[in-house]
C-alpha atoms as a PDB file:
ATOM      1  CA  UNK A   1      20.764 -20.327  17.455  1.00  0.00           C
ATOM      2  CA  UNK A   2      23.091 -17.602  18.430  1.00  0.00           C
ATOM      3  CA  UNK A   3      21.619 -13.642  18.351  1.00  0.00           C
ATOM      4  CA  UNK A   4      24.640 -12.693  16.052  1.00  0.00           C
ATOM      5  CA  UNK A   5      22.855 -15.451  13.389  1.00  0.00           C
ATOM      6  CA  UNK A   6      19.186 -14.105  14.344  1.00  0.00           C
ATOM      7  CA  UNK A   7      20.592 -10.410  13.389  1.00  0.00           C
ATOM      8  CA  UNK A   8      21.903 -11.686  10.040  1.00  0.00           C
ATOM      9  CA  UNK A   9      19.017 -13.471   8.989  1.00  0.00           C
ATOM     10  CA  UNK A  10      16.655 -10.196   9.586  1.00  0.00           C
ATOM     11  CA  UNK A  11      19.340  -8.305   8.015  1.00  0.00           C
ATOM     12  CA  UNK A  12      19.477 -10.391   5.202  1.00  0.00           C
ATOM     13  CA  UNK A  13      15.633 -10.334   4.750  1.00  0.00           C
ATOM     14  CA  UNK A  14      15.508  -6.703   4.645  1.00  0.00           C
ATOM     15  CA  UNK A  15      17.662  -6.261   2.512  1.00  0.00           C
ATOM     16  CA  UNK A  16      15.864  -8.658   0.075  1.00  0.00           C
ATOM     17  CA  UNK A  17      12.153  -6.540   0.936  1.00  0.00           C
ATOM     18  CA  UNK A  18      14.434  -3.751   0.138  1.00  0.00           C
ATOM     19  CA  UNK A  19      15.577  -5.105  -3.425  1.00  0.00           C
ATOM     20  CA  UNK A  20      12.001  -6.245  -4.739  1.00  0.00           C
ATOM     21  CA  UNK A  21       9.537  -4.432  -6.624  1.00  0.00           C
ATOM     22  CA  UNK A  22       6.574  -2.903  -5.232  1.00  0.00           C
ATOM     23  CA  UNK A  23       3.446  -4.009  -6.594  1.00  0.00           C
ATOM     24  CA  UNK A  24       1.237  -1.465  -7.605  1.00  0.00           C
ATOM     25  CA  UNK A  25      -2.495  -2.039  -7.508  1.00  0.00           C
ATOM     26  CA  UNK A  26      -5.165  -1.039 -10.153  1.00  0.00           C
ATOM     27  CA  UNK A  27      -8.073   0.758  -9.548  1.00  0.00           C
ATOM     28  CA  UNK A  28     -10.297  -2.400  -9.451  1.00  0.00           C
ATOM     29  CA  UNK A  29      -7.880  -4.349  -7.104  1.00  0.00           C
ATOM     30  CA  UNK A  30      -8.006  -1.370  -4.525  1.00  0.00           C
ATOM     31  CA  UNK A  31     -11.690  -1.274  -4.413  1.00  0.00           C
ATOM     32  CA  UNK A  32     -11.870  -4.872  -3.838  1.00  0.00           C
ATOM     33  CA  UNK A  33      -9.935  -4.942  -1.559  1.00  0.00           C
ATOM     34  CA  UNK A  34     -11.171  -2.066   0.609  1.00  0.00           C
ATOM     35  CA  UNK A  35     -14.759  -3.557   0.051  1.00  0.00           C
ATOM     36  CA  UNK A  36     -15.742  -0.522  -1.661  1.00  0.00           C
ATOM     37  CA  UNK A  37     -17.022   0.640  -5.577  1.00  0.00           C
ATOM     38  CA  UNK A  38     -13.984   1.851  -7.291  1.00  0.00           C
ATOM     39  CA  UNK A  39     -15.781   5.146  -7.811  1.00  0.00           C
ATOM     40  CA  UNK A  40     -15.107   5.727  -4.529  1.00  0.00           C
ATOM     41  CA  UNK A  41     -11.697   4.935  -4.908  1.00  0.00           C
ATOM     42  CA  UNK A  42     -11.212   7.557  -7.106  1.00  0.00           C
ATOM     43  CA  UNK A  43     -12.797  10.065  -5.532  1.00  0.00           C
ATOM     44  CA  UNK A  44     -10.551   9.357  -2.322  1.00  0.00           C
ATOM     45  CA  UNK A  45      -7.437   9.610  -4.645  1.00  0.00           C
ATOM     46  CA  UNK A  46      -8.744  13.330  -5.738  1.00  0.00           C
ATOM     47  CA  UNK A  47      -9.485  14.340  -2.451  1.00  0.00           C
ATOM     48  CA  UNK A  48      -5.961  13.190  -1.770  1.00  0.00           C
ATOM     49  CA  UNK A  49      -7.144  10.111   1.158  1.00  0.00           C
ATOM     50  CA  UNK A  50      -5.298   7.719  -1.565  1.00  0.00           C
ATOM     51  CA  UNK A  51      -2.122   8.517  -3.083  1.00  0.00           C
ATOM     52  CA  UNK A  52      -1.820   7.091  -6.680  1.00  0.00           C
ATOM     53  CA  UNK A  53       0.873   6.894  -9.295  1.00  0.00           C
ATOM     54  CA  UNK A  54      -0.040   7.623 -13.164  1.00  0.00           C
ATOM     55  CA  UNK A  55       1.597   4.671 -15.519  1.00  0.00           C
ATOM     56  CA  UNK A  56       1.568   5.198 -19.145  1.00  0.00           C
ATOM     57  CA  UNK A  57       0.317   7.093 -22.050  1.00  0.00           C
ATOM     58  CA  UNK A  58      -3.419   7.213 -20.469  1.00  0.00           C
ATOM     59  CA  UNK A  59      -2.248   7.573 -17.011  1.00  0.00           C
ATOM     60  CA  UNK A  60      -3.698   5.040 -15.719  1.00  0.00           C
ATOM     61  CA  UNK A  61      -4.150   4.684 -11.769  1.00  0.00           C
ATOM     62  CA  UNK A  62      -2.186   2.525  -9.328  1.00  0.00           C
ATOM     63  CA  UNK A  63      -1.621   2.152  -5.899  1.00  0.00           C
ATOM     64  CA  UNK A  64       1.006   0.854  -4.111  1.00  0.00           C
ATOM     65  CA  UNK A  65       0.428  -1.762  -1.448  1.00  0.00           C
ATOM     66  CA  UNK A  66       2.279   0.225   1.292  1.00  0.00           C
ATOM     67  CA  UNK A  67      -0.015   3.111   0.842  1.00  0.00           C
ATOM     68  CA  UNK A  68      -3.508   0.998   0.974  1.00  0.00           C
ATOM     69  CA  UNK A  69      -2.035  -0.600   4.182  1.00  0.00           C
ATOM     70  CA  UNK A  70      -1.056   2.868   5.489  1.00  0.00           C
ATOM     71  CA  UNK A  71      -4.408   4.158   4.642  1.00  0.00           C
ATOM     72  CA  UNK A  72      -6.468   1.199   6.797  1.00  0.00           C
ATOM     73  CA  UNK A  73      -4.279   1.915   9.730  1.00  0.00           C
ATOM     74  CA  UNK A  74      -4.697   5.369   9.986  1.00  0.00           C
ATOM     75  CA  UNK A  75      -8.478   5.181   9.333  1.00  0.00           C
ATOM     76  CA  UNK A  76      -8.656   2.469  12.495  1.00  0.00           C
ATOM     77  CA  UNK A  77      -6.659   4.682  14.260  1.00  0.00           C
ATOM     78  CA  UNK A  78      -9.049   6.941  13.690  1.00  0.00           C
ATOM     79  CA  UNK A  79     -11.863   4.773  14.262  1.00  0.00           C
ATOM     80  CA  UNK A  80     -10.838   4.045  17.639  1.00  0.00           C
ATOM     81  CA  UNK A  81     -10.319   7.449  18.413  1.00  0.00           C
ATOM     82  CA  UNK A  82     -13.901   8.634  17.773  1.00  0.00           C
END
């Protein structure tokens, strides 16, 4: 396989991460995920740790992934820092 065919296929591919949806995460999902109560999840989204996205009439709380994957990388980072 040529480079020219290498750089089309990972062209192509972003451009198809670029076209989907982002799934956004509830509350429950997060916590899970993070290993933690979903209290705590919410108080990391006031004190602004977690960003979060209101959806509908009772503005509920989501996540997106991106953000809970940003948010475990900068806390190793910070882990291995200390």
């Amino acid at each position: 396989m040529d480079t020219r065919s290498n750089e089309n296929a990972a062209g192509e591919m972003k451009y198809v991460e670029s076209k989907l949806p982002a799934r956004l995460l509830a509350v429950d999902e997060v916590a899970r995920f993070l290993g933690v109560h979903s209290s705590t999840v919410r108080r990391w989204e006031k004190t602004g740790l977690l960003k979060s996205y209101p959806i509908g009439p009772h503005n509920n709380l989501r996540f997106k992934q991106e953000d809970i994957l940003n948010f475990l990388d900068t806390n190793a980072r910070r882990r291995e820092v200390s």
